[in-house]
N, C-alpha and C. Protein backbone atom coordinates (compact mmCIF):
# COMPACT_ATOMS: atom_id res chain seq x y z
N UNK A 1 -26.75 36.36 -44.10
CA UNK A 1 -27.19 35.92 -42.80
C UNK A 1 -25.98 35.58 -41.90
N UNK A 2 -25.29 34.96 -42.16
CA UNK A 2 -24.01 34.68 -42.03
C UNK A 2 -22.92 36.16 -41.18
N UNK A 3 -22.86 36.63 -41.59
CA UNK A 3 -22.46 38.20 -41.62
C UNK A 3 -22.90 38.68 -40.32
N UNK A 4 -24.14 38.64 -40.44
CA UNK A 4 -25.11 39.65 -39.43
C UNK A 4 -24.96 38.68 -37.86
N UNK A 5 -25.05 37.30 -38.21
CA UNK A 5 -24.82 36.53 -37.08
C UNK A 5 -23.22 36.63 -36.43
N UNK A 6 -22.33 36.99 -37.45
CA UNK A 6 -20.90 36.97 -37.27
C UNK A 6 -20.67 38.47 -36.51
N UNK A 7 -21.36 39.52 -36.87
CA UNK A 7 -21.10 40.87 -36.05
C UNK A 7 -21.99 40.56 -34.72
N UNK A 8 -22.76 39.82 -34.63
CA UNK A 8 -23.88 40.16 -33.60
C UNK A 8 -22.34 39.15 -32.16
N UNK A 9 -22.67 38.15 -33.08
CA UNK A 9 -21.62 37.56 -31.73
C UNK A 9 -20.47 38.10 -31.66
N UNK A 10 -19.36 38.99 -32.57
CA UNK A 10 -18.77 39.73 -31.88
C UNK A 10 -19.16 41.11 -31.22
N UNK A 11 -20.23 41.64 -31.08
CA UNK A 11 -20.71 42.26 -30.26
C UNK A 11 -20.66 41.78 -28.92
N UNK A 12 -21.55 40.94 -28.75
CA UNK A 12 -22.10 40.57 -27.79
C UNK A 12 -20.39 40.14 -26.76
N UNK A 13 -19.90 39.30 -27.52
CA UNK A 13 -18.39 39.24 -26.73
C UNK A 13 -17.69 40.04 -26.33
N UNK A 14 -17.70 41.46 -26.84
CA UNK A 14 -16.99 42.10 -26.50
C UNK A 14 -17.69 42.94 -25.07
N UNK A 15 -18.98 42.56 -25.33
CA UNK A 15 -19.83 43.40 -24.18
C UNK A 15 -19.48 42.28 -22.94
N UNK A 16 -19.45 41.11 -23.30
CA UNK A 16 -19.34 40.28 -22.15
C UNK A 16 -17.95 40.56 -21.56
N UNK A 17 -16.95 40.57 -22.41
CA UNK A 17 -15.55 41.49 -21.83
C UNK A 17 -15.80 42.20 -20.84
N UNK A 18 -16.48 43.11 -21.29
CA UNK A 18 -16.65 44.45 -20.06
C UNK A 18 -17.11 44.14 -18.88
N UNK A 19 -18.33 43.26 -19.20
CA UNK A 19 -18.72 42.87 -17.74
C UNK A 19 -18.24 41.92 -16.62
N UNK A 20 -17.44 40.97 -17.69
CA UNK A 20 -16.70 40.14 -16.68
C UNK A 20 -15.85 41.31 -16.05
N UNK A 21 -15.07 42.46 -16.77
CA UNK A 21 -13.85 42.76 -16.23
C UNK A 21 -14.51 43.63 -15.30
N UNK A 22 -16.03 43.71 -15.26
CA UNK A 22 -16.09 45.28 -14.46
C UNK A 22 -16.69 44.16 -13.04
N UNK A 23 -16.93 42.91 -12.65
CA UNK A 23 -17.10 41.98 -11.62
C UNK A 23 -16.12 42.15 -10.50
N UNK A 24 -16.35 42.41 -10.04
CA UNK A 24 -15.73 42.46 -8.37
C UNK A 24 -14.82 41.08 -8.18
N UNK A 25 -13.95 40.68 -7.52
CA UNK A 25 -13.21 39.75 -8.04
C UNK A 25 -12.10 39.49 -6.60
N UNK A 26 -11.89 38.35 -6.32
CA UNK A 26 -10.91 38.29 -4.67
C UNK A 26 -10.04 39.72 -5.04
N UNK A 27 -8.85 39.66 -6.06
CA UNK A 27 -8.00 40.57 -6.67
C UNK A 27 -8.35 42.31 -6.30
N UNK A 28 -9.96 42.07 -6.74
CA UNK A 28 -10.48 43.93 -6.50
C UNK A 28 -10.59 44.07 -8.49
N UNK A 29 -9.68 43.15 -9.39
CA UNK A 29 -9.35 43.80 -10.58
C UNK A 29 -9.80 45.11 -10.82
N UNK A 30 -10.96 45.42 -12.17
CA UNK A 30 -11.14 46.92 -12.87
C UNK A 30 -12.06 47.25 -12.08
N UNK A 31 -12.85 46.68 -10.97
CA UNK A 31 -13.93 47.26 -10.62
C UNK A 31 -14.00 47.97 -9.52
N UNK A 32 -12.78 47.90 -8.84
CA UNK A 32 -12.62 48.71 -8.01
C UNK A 32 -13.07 50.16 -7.90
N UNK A 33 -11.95 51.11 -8.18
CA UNK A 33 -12.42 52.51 -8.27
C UNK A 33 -13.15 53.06 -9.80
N UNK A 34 -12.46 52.21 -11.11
CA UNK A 34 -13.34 52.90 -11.95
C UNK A 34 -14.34 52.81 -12.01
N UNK A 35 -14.84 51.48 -11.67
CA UNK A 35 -16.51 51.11 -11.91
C UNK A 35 -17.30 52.10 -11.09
N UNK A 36 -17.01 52.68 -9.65
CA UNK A 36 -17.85 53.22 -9.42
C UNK A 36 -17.78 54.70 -9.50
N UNK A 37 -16.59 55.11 -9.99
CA UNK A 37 -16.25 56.52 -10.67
C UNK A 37 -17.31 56.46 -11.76
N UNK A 38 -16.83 55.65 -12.73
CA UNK A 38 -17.71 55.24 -13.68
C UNK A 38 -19.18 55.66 -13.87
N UNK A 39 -19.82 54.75 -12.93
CA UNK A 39 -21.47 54.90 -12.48
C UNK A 39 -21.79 55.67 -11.56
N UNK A 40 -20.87 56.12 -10.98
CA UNK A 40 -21.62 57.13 -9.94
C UNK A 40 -22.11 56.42 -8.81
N UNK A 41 -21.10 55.21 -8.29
CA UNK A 41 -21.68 54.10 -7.25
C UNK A 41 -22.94 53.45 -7.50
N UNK A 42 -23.07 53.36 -8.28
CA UNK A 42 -24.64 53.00 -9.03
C UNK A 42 -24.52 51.50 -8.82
N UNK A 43 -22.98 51.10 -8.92
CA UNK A 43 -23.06 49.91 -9.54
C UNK A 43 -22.22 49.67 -8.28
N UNK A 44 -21.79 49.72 -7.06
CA UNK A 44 -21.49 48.97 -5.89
C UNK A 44 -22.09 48.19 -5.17
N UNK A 45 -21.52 47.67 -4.46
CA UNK A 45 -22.42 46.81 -3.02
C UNK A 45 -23.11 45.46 -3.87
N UNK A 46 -23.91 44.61 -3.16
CA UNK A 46 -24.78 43.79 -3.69
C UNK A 46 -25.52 43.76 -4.95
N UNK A 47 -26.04 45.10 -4.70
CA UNK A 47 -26.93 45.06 -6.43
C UNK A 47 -26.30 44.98 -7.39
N UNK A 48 -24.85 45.59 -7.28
CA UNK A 48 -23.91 45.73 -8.33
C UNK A 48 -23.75 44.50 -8.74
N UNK A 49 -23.45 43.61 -7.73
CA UNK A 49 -23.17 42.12 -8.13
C UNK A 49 -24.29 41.26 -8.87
N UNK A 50 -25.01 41.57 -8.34
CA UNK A 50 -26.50 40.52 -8.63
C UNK A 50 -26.34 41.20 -10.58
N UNK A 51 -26.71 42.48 -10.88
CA UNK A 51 -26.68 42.65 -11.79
C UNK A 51 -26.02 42.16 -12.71
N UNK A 52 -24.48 42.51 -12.53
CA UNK A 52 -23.34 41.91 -13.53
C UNK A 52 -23.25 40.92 -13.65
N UNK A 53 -24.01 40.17 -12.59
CA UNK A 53 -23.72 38.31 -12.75
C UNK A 53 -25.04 37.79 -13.69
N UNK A 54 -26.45 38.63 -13.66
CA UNK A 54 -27.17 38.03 -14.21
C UNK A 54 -26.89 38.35 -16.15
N UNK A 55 -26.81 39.84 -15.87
CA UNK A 55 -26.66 40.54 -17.10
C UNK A 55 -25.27 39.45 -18.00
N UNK A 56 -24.43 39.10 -17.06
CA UNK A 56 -23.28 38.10 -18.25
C UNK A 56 -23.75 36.85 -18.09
N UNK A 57 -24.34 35.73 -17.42
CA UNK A 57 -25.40 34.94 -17.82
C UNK A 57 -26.34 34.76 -18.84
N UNK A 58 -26.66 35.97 -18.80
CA UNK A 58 -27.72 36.30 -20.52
C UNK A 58 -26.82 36.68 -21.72
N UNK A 59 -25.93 37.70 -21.21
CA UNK A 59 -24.70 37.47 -22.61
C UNK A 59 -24.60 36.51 -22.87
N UNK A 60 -24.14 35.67 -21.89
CA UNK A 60 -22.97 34.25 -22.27
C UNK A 60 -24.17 33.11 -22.69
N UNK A 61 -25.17 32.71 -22.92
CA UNK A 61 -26.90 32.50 -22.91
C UNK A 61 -27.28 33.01 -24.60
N UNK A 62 -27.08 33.90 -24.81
CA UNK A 62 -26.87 34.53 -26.29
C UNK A 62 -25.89 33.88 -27.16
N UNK A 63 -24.68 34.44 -26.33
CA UNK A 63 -23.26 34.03 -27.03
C UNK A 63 -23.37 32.50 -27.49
N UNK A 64 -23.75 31.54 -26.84
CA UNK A 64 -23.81 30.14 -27.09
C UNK A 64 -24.92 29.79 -27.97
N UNK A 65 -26.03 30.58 -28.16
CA UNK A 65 -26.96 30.11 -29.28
C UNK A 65 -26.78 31.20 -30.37
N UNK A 66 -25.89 32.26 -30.33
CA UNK A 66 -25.43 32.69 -31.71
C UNK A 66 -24.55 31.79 -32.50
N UNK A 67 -23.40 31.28 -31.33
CA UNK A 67 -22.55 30.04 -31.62
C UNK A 67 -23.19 29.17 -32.75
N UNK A 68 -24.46 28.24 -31.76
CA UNK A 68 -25.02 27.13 -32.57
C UNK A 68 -25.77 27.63 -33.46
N UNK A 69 -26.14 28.69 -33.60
CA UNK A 69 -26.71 29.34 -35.15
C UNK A 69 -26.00 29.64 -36.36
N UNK A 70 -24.52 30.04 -35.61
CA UNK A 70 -23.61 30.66 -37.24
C UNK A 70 -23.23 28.90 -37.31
N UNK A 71 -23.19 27.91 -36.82
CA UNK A 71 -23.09 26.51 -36.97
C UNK A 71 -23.55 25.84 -37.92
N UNK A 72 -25.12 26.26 -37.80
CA UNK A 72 -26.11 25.70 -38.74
C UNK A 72 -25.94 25.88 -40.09
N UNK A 73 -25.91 28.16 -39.97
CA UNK A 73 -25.86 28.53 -41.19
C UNK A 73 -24.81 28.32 -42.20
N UNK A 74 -23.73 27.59 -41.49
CA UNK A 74 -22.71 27.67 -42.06
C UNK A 74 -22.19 25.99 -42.94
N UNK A 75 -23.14 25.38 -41.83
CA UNK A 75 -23.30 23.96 -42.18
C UNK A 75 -24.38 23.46 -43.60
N UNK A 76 -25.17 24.53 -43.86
CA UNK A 76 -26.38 24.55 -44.34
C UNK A 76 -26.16 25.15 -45.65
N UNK A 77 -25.15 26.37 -45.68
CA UNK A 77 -24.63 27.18 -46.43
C UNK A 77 -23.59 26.52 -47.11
N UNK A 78 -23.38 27.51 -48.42
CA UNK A 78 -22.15 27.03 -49.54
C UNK A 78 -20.94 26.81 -49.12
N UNK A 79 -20.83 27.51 -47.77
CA UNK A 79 -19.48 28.06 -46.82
C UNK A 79 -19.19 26.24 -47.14
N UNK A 80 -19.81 25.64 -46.25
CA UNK A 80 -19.25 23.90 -46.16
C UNK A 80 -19.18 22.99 -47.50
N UNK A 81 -19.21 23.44 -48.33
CA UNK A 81 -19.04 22.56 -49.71
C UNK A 81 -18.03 22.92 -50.35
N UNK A 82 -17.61 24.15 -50.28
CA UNK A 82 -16.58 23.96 -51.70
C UNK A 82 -14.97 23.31 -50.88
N UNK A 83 -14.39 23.04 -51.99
CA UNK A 83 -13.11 22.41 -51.01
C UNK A 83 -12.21 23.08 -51.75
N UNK A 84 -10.96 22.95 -51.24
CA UNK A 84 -9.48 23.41 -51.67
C UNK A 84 -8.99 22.79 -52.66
N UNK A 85 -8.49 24.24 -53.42
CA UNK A 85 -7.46 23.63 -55.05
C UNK A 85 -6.81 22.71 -54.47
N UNK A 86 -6.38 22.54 -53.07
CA UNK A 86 -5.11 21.39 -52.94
C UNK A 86 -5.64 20.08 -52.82
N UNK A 87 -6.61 20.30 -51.96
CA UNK A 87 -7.48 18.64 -51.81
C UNK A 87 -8.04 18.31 -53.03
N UNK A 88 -8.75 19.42 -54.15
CA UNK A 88 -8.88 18.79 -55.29
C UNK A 88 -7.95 17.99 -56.17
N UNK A 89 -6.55 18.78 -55.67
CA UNK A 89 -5.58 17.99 -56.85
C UNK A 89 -4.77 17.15 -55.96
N UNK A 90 -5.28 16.99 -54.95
CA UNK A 90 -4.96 15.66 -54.11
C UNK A 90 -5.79 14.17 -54.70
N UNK A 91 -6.69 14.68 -54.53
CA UNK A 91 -8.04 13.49 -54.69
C UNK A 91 -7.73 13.25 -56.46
N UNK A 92 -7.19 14.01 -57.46
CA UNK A 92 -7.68 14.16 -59.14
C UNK A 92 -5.78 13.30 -58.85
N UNK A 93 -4.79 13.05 -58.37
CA UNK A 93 -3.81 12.36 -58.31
C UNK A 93 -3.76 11.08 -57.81
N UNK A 94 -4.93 10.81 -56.92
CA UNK A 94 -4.88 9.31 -56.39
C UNK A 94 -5.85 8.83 -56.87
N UNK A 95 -6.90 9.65 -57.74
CA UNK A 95 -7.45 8.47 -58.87
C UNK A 95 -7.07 8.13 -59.83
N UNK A 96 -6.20 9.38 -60.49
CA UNK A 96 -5.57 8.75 -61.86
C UNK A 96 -4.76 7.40 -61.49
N UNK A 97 -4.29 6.91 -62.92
CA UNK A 97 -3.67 5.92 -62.87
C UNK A 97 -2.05 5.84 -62.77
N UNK A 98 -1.25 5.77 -61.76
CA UNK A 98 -0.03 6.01 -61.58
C UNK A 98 0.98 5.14 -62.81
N UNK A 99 1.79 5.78 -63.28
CA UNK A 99 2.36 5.13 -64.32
C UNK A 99 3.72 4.35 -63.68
N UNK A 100 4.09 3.51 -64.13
CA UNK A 100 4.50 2.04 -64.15
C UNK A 100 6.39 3.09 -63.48
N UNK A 101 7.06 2.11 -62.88
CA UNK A 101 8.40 2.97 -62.49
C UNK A 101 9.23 2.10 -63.48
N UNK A 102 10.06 3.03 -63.83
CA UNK A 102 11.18 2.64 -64.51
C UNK A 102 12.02 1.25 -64.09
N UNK A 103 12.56 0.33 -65.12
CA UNK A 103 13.63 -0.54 -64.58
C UNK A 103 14.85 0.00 -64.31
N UNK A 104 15.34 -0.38 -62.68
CA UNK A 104 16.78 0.16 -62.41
C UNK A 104 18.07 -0.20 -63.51
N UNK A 105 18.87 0.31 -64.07
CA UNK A 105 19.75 -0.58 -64.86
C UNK A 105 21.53 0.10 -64.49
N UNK A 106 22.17 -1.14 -64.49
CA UNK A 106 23.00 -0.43 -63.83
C UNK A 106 24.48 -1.15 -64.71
């Protein structure tokens, strides 16, 4: 489950990539001439905008409850229990019983 939630949100991010970059922007950025080379002006003027702004709203709307889902599963899952050889032999050293230090002799 884990997995499938982990490809889905990098999907979805990478689609949101595109659309931020293909947004019209003070700059002009990517959307200038390719976007509408691209689409065939499909995607200029107003509608263009309205679209890309709603369409990455619902990405980014996704993206945040895939977030709090691989959260759960992961919280819920074995993923959050096991701990590290190091913290184990951290924790198995400060319970034993430390042995006594030598007298300095000089």
């Amino acid at each position: 489950m884990f997995s499938i939630l982990l490809v889905l949100l990098i999907i979805v991010a990478v689609m949101m990539i595109g659309l931020i970059l293909l947004q019209k922007s003070e700059g002009s950025g990517m959307s200038g001439s390719s976007a509408a080379s691209m689409f065939g002006g499909a995607l200029t003027g107003a509608a263009a905008g309205n679209f890309l702004t709603r369409a990455t709203a619902w990405l980014a709307t996704i993206f945040f409850i895939l977030c709090a889902a691989l959260a759960l599963v992961a919280a819920k899952s074995d993923m959050a229990t096991p701990q590290s050889d190091l913290r184990n032999e951290i924790v198995h050293q400060e319970s034993a019983p430390q042995p006594a230090p030598a007298p300095i002799t000089e």
